[in-house]
Every structure is written in structure tokens, then in C-alpha cells.
C-alpha atoms as a PDB file:
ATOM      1  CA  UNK A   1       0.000   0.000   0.000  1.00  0.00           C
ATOM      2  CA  UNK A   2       1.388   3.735  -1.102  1.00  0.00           C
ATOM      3  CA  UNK A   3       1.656   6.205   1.440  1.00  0.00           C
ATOM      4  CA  UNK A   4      -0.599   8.298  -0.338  1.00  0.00           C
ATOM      5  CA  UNK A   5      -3.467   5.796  -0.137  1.00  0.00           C
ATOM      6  CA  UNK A   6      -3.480   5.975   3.732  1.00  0.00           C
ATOM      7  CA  UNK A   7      -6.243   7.350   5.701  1.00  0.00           C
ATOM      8  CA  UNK A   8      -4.808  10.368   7.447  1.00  0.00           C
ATOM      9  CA  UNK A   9      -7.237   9.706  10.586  1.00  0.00           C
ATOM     10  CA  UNK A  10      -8.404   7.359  12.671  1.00  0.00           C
ATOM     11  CA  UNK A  11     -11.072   6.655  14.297  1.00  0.00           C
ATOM     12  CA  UNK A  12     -11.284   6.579  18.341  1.00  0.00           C
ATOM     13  CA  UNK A  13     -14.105   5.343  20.430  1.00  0.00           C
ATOM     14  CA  UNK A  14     -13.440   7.954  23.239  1.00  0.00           C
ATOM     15  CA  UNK A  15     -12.027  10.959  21.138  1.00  0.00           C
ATOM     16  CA  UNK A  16     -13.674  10.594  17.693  1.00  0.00           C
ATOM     17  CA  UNK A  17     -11.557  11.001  14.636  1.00  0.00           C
ATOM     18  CA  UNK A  18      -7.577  11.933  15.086  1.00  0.00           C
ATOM     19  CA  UNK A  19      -5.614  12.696  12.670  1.00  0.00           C
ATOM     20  CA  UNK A  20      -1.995  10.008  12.880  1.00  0.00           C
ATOM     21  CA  UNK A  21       0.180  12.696  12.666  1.00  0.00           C
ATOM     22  CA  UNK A  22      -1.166  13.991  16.040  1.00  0.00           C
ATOM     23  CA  UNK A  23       0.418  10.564  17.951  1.00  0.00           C
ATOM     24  CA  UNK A  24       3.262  11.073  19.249  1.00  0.00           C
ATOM     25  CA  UNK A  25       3.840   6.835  19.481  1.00  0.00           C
ATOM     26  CA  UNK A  26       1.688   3.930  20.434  1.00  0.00           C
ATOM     27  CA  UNK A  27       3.326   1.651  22.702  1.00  0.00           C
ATOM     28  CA  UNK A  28       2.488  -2.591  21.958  1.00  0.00           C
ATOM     29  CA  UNK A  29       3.720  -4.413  25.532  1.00  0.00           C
ATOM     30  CA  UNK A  30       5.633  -7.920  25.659  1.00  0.00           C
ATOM     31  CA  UNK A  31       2.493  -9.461  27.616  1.00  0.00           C
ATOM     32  CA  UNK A  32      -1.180  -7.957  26.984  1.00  0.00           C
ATOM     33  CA  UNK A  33      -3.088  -8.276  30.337  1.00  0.00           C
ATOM     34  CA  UNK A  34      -7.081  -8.362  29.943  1.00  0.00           C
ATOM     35  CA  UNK A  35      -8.475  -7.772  32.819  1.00  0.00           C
ATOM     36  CA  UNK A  36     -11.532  -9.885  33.836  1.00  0.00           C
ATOM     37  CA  UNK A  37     -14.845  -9.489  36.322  1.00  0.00           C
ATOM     38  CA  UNK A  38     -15.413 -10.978  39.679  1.00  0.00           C
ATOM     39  CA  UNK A  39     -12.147 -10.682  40.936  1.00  0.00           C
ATOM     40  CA  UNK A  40     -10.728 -13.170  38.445  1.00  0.00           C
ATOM     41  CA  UNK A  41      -6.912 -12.747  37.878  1.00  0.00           C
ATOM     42  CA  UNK A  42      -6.066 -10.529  34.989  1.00  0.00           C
ATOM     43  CA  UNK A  43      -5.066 -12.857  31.730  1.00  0.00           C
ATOM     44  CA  UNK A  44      -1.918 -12.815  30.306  1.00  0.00           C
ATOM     45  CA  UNK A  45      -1.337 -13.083  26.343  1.00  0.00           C
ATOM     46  CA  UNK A  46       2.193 -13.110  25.400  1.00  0.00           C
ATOM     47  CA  UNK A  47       2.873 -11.281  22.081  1.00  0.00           C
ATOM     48  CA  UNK A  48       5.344 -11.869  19.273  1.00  0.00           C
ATOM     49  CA  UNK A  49       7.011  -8.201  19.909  1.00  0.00           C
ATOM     50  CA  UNK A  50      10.057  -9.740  16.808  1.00  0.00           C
ATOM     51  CA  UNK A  51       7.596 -10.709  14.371  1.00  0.00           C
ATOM     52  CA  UNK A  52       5.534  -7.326  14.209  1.00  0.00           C
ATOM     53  CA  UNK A  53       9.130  -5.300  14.694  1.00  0.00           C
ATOM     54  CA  UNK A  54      10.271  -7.162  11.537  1.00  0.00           C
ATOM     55  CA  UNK A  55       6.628  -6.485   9.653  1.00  0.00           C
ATOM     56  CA  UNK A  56       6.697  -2.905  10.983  1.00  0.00           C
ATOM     57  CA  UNK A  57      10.668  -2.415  10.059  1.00  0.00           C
ATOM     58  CA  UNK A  58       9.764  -3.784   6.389  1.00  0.00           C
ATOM     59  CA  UNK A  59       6.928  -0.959   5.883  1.00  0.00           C
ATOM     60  CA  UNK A  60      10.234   1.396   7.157  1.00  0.00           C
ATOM     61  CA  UNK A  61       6.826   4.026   7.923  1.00  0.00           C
ATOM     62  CA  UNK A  62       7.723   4.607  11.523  1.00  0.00           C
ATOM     63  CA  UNK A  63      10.336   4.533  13.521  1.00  0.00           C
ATOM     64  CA  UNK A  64      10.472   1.653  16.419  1.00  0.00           C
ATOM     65  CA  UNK A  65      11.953   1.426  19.704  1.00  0.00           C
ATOM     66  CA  UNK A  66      12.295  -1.729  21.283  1.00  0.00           C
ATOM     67  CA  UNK A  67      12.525  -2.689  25.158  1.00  0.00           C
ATOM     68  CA  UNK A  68      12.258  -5.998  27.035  1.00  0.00           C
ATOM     69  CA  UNK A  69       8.944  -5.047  28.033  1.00  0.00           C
ATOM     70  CA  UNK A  70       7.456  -3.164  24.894  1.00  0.00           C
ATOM     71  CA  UNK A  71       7.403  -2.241  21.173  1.00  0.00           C
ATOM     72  CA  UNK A  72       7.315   1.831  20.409  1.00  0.00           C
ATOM     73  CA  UNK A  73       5.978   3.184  17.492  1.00  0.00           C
ATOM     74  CA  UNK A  74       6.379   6.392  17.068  1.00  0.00           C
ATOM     75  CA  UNK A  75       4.578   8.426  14.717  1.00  0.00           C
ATOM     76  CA  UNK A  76       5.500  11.759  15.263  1.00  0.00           C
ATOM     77  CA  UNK A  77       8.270  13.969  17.172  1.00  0.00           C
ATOM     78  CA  UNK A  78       7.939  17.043  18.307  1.00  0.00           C
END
């Protein structure tokens, strides 16, 4: 896909539409925790942090900044 044929917003359920130049990065974590009712321990879902750094890194859209614990995209510095 060209860079020209992205959508230049996206849509939010909490803040309605936002333009992607207007976040600063979106951070993925090493382990997603979903947290659950009743007082029912939080699950854990591990996540293949190399796999989307080597998808992301082959786009070459954003830069990425890689931890132990996360994945940083960041799309755009001030």
C-alpha cells in the first residue's frame, strides 16, 4: 500500500476522529493483560514483539523502539 493511499485519521471510540500525525507513538507491551470481572486474575497473552518489529521495520513508515517489556511506534516527534 502507497503512502498516499493511507487514511490520514483514525477513528477513536473515546475521542472521535484523530488525525496520525497527532500521535506522538503507540506503545504494543511484551504481555497484553485483559483484565476480567469478579475478581478473576487478569489474563496474560504473550505477544510476538520480533515478528511485528520485523513487519513494521519492512513498511520502514515509523520509527520503532524496542525494550524488554514493549514495542514503540512512534509516529510523530515534536
Amino acid at each position: 500500500m502507497a503512502q498516499q493511499d493511507l487514511d490520514p485519521y483514525i477513528d477513536t471510540i473515546e475521542f472521535g476522529p484523530v488525525e496520525f500525525r497527532a500521535i506522538e507513538w503507540l506503545e504494543i507491551p511484551a504481555v497484553a493483560r485483559l483484565s476480567r470481572p469478579s475478581n478473576v486474575p487478569d489474563r496474560e497473552i504473550p505477544q510476538n514483539l520480533a515478528q511485528l518489529e520485523a513487519r513494521l521495520a519492512s513498511c520502514g513508515l515509523f520509527p520503532i523502539q524496542r525494550s524488554d517489556e514493549s514495542l514503540r511506534i512512534v509516529g510523530y516527534s515534536r
